[in-house]
N, C-alpha and C. Protein backbone atom coordinates (compact mmCIF):
# COMPACT_ATOMS: atom_id res chain seq x y z
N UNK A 1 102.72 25.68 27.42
CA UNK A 1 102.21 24.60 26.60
C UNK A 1 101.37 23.63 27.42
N UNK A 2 101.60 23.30 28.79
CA UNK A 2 101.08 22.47 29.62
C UNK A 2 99.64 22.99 29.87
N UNK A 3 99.19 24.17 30.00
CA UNK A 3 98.19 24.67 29.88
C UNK A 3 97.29 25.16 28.93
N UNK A 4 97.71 24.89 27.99
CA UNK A 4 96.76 24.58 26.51
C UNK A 4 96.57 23.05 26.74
N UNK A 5 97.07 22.39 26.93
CA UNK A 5 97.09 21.13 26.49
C UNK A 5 96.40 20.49 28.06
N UNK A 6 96.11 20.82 28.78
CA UNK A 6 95.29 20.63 29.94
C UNK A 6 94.33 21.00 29.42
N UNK A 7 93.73 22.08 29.11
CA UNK A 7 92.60 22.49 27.91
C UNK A 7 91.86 22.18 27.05
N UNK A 8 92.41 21.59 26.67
CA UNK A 8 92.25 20.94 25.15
C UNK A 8 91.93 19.82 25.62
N UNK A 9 92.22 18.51 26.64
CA UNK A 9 92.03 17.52 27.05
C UNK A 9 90.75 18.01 28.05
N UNK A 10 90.17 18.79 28.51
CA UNK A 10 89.27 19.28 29.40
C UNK A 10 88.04 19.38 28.06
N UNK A 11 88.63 19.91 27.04
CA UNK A 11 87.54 20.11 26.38
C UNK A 11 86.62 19.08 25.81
N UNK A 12 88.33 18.24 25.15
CA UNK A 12 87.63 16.63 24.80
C UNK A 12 87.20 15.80 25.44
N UNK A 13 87.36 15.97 26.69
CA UNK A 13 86.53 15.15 28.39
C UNK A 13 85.07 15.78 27.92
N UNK A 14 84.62 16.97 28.08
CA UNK A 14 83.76 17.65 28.06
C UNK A 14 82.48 17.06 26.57
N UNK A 15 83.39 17.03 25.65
CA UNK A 15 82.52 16.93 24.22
C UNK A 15 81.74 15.44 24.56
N UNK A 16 83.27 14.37 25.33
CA UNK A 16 82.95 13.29 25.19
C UNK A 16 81.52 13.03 26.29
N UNK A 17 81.40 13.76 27.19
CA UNK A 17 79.89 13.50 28.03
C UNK A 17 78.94 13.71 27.10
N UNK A 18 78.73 14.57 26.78
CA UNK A 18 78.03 15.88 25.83
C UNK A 18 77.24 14.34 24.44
N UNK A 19 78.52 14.25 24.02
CA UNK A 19 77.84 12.92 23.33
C UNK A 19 77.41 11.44 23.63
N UNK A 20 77.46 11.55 25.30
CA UNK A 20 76.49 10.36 25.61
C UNK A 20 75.42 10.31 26.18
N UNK A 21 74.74 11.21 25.95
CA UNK A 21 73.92 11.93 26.05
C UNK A 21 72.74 10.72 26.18
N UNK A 22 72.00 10.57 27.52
CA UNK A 22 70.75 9.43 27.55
C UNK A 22 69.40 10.39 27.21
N UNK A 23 69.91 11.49 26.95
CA UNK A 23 68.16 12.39 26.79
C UNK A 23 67.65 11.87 25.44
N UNK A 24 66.29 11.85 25.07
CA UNK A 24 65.28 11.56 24.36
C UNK A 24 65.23 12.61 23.15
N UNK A 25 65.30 12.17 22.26
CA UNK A 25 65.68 13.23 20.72
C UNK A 25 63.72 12.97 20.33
N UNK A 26 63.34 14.08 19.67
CA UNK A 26 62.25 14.53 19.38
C UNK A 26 61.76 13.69 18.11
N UNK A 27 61.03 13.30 17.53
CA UNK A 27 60.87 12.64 16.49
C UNK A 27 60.38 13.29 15.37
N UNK A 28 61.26 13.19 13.75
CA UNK A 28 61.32 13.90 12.88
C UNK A 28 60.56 13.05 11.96
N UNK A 29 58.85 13.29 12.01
CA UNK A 29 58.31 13.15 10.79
C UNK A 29 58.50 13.23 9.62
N UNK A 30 58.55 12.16 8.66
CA UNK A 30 58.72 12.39 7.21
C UNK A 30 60.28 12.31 7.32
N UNK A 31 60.99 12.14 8.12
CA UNK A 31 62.69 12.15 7.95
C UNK A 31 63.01 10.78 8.97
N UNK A 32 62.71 10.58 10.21
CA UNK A 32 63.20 9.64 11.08
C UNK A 32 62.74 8.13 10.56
N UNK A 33 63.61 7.15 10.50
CA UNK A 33 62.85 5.42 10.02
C UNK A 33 62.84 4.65 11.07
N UNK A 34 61.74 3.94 10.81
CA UNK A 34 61.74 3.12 12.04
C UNK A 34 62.67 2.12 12.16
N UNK A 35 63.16 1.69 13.52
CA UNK A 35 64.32 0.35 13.42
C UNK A 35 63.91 -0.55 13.47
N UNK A 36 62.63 -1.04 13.71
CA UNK A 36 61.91 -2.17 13.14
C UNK A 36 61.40 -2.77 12.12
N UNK A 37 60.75 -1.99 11.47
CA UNK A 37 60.53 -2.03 10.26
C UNK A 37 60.84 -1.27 8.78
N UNK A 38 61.89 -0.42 9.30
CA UNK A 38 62.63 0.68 8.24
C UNK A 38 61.42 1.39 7.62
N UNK A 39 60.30 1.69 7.92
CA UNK A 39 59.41 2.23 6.87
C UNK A 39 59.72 4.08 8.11
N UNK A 40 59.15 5.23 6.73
CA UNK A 40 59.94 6.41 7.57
C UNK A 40 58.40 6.72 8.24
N UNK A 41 58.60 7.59 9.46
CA UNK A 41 57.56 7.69 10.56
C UNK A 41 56.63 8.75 10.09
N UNK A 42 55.40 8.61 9.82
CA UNK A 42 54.44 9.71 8.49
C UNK A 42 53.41 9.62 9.91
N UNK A 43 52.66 9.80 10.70
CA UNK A 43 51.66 10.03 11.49
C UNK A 43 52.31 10.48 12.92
N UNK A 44 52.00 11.97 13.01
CA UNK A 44 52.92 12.29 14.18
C UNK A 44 51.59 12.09 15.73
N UNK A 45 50.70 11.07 15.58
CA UNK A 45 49.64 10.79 16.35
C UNK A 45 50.20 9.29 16.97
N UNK A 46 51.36 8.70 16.37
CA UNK A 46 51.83 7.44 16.83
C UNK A 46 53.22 7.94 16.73
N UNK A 47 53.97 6.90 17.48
CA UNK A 47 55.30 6.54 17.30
C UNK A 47 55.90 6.29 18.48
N UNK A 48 56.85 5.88 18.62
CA UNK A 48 57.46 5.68 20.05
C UNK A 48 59.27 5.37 20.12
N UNK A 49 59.53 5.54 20.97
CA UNK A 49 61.42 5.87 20.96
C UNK A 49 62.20 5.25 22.24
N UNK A 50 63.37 4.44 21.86
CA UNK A 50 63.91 3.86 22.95
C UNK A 50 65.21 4.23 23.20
N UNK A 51 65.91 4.97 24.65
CA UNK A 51 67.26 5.30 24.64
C UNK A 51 67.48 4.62 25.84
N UNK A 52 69.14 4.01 25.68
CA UNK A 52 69.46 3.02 26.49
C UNK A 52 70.29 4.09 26.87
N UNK A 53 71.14 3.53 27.97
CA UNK A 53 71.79 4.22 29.30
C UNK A 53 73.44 4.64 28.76
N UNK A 54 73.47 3.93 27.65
CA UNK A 54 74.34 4.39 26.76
C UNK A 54 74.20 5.68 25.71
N UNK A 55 72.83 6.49 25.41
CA UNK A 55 72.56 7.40 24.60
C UNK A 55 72.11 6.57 23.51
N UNK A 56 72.18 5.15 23.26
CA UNK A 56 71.86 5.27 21.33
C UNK A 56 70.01 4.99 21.59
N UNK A 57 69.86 5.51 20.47
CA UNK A 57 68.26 6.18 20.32
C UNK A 57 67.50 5.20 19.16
N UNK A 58 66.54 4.57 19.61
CA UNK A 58 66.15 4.05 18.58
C UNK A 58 64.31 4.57 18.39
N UNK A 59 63.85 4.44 17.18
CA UNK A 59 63.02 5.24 17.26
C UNK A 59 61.74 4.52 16.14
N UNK A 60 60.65 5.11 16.66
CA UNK A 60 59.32 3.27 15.94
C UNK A 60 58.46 4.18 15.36
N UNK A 61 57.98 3.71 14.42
CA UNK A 61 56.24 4.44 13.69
C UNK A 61 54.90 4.05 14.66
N UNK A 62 55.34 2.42 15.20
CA UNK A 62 54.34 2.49 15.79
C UNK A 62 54.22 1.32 17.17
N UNK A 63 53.16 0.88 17.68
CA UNK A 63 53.72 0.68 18.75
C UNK A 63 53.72 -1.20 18.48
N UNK A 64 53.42 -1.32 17.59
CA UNK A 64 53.77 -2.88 17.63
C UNK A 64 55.48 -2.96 17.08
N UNK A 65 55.63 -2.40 16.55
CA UNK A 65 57.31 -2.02 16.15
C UNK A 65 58.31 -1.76 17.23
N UNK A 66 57.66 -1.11 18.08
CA UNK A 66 58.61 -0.43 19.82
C UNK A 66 58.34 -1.71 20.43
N UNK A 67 56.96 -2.81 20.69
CA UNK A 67 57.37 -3.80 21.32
C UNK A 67 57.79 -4.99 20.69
N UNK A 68 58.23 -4.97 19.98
CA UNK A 68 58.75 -6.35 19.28
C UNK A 68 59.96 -6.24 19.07
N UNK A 69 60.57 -5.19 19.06
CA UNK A 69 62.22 -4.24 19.32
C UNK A 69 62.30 -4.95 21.04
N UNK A 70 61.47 -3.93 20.94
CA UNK A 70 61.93 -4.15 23.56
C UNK A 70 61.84 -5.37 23.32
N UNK A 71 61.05 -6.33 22.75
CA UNK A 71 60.88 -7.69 23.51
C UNK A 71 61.63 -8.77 23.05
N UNK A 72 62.45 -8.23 21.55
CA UNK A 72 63.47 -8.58 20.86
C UNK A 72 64.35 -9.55 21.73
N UNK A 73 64.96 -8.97 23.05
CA UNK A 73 66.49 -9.72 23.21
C UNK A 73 67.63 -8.59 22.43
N UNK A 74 67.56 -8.08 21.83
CA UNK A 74 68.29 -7.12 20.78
C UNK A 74 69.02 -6.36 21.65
N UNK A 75 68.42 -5.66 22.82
CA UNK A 75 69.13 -4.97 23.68
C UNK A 75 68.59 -5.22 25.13
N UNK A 76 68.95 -5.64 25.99
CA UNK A 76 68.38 -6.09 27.40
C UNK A 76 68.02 -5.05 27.72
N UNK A 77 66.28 -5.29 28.11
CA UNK A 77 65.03 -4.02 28.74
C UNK A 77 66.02 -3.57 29.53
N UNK A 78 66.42 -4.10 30.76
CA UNK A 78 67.09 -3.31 31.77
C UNK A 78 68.16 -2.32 31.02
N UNK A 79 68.78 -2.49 29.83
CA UNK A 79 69.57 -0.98 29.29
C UNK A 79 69.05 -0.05 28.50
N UNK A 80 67.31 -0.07 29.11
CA UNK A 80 67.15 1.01 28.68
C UNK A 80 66.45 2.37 29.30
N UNK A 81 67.49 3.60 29.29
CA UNK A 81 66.65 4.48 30.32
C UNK A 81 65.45 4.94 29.92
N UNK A 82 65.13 5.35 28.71
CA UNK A 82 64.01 5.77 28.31
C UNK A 82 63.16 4.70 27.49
N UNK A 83 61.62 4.76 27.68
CA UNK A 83 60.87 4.09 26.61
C UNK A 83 59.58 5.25 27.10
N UNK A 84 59.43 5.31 25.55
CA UNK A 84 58.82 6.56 25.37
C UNK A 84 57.26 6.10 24.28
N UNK A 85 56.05 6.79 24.13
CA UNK A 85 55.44 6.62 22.99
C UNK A 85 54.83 8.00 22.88
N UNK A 86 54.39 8.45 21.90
CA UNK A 86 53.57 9.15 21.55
C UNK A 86 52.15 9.40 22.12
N UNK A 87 51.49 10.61 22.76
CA UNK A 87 50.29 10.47 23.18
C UNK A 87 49.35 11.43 22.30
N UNK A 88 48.70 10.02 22.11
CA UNK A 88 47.61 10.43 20.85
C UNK A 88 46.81 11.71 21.39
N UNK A 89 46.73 12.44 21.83
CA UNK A 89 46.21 13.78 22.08
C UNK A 89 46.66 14.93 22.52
N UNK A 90 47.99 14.35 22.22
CA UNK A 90 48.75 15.53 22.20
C UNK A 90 49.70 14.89 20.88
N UNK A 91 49.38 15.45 19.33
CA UNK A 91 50.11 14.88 18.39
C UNK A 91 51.76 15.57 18.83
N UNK A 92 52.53 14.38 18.58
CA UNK A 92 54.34 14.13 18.65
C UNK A 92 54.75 14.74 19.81
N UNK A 93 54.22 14.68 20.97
CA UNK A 93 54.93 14.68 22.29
C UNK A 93 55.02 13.45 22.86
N UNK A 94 56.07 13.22 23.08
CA UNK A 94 56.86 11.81 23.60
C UNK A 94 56.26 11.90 25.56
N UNK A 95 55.91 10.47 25.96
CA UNK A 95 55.75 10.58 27.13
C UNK A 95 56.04 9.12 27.97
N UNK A 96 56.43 8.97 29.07
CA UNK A 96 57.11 7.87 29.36
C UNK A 96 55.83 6.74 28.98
N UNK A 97 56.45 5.88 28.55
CA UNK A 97 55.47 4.67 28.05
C UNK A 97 54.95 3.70 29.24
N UNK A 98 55.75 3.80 30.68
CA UNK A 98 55.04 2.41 31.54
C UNK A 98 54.08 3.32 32.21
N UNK A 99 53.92 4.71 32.42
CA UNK A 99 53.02 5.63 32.19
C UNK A 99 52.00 5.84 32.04
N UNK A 100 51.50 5.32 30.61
CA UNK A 100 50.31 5.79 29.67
C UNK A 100 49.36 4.58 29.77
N UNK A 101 48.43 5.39 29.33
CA UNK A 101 47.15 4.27 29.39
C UNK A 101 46.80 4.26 27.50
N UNK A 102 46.56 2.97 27.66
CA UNK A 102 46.42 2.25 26.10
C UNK A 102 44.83 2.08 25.59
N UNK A 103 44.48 2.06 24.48
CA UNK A 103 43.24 1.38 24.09
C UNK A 103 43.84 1.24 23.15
N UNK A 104 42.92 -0.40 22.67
CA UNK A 104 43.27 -1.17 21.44
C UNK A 104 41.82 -1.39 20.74
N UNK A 105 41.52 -1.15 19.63
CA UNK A 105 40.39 -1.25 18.98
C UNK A 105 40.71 -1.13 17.33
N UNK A 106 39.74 -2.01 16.99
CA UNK A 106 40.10 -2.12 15.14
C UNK A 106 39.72 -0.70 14.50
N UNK A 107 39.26 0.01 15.39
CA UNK A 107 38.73 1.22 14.37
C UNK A 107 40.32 2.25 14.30
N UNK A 108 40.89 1.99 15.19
CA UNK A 108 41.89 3.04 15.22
C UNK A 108 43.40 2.27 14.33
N UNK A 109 43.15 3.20 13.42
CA UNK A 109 44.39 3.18 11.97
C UNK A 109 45.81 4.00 12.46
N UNK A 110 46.65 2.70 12.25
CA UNK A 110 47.63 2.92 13.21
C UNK A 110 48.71 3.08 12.23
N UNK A 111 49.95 3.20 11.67
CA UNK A 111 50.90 3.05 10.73
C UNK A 111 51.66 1.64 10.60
N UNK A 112 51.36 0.48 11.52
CA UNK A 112 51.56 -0.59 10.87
C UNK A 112 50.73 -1.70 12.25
N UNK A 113 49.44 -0.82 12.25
CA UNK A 113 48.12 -2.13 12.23
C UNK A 113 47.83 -2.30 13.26
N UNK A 114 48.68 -1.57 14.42
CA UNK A 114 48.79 -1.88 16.25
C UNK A 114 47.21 -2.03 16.55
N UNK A 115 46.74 -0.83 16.18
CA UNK A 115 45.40 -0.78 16.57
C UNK A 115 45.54 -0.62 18.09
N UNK A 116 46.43 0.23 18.61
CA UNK A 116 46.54 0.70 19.75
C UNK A 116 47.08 2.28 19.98
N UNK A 117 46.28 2.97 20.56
CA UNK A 117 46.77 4.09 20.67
C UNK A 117 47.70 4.47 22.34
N UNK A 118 48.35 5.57 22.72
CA UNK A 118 48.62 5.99 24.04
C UNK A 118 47.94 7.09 24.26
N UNK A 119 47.97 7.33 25.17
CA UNK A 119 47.50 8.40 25.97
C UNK A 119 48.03 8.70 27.31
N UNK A 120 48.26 9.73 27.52
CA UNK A 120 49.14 10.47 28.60
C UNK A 120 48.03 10.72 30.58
N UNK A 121 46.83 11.11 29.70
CA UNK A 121 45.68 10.79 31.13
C UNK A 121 44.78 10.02 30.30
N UNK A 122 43.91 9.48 31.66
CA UNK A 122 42.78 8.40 31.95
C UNK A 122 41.96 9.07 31.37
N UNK A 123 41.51 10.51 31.11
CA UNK A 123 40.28 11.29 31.07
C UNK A 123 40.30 11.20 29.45
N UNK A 124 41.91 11.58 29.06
CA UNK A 124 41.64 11.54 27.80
C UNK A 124 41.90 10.28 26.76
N UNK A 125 42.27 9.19 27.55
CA UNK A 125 42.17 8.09 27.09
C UNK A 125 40.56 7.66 27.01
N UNK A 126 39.73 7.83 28.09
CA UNK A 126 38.27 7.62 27.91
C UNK A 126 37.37 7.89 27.51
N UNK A 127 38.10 9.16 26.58
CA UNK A 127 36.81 9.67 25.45
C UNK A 127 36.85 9.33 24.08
N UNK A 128 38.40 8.55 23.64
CA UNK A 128 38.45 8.00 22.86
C UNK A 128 38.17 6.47 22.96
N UNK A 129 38.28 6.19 24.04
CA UNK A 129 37.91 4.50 23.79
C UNK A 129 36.61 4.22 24.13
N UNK A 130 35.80 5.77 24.43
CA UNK A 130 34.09 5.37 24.16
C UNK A 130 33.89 5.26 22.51
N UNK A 131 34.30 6.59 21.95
CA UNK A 131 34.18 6.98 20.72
C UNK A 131 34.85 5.63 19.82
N UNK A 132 36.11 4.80 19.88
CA UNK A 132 36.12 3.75 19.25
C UNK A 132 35.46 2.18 19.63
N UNK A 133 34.85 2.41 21.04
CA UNK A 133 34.58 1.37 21.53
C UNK A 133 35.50 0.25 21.78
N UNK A 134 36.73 0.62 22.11
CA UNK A 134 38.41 0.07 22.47
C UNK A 134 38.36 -0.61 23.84
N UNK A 135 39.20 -1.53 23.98
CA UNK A 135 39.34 -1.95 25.18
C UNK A 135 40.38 -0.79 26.41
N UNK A 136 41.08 -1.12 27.14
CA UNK A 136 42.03 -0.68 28.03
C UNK A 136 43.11 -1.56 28.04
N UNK A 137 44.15 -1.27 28.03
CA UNK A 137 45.38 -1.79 27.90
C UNK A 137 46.88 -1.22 29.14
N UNK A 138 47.09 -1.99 29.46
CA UNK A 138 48.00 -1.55 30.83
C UNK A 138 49.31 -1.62 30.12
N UNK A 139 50.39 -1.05 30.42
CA UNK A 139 51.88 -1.03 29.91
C UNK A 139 52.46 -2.41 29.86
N UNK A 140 51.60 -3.62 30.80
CA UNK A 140 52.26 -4.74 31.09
C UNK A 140 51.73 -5.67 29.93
N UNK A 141 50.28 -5.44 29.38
CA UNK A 141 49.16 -5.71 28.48
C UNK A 141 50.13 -5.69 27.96
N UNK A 142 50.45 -4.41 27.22
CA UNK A 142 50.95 -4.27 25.49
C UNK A 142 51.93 -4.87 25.46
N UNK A 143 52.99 -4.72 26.05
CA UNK A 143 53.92 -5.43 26.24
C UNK A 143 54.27 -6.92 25.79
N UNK A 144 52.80 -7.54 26.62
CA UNK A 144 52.64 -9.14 26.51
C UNK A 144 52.09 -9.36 25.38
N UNK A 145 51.34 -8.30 24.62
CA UNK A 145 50.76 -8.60 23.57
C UNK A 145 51.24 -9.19 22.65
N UNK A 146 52.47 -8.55 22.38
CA UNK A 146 53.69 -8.70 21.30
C UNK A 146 54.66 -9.58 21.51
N UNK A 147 54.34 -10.54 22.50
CA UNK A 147 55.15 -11.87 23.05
C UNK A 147 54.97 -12.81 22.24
């Protein structure tokens, strides 16, 4: 009996890591809502996702929604391992957000108005912010933007 029950407590040790899981969950268009603004995430060309060191996952349509969450007070920046956004040229691949290079320009239609896109390289951030005529935006920029 001592050895089932060593078992069984090995297993529930086991489940219990398993579900604190700090990895980054994929974002489910048309199903996932944002925690900022509850509206559900419809443009898989934006969005962005925050997991703290605890596993809970929170997840944005767009990027004025992800910084007004981070800059909230809601959960102290420092607990969070991941901050993630979307890179607009590669639609719904998540990529670390202090990372990416930004342009902000009125031409680019965002899901709630950022008028800022990400981008994962410089090369391909710069063919869109000729084509919108966008500024450049640094991780520290956007950030402050939403202050």
């Amino acid at each position: 009996m001592k050895f089932v029950s060593s078992h069984i407590g090995g297993i529930l040790i086991w489940l219990g890591v398993l579900s604190c899981s700090t990895e980054p969950e994929p974002l489910h268009y048309g199903m996932d809502i944002c925690t900022f603004c509850k509206m559900t995430l419809v443009d898989n060309k934006f969005g962005a996702e925050l997991v703290t060191k605890k596993g809970k996952v929170y997840k944005f349509d767009d990027l004025n929604c992800f910084v007004n969450y981070y800059n909230s007070g809601y959960e102290p920046v420092e607990d969070f391992q991941h901050r993630l956004v979307i890179d607009y040229s590669n639609p719904g691949k998540l990529m670390n957000a202090t990372d990416g290079f930004y342009v902000k320009s009125p031409d680019i239609r965002t899901p709630m108005d950022s008028q800022i896109a990400a981008f994962g390289t410089k090369s391909s951030m710069d063919t869109f912010m000729k084509q919108w005529k966008g500024i450049y935006l640094s991780w520290g920029e956007v950030t402050a933007h939403y202050k």
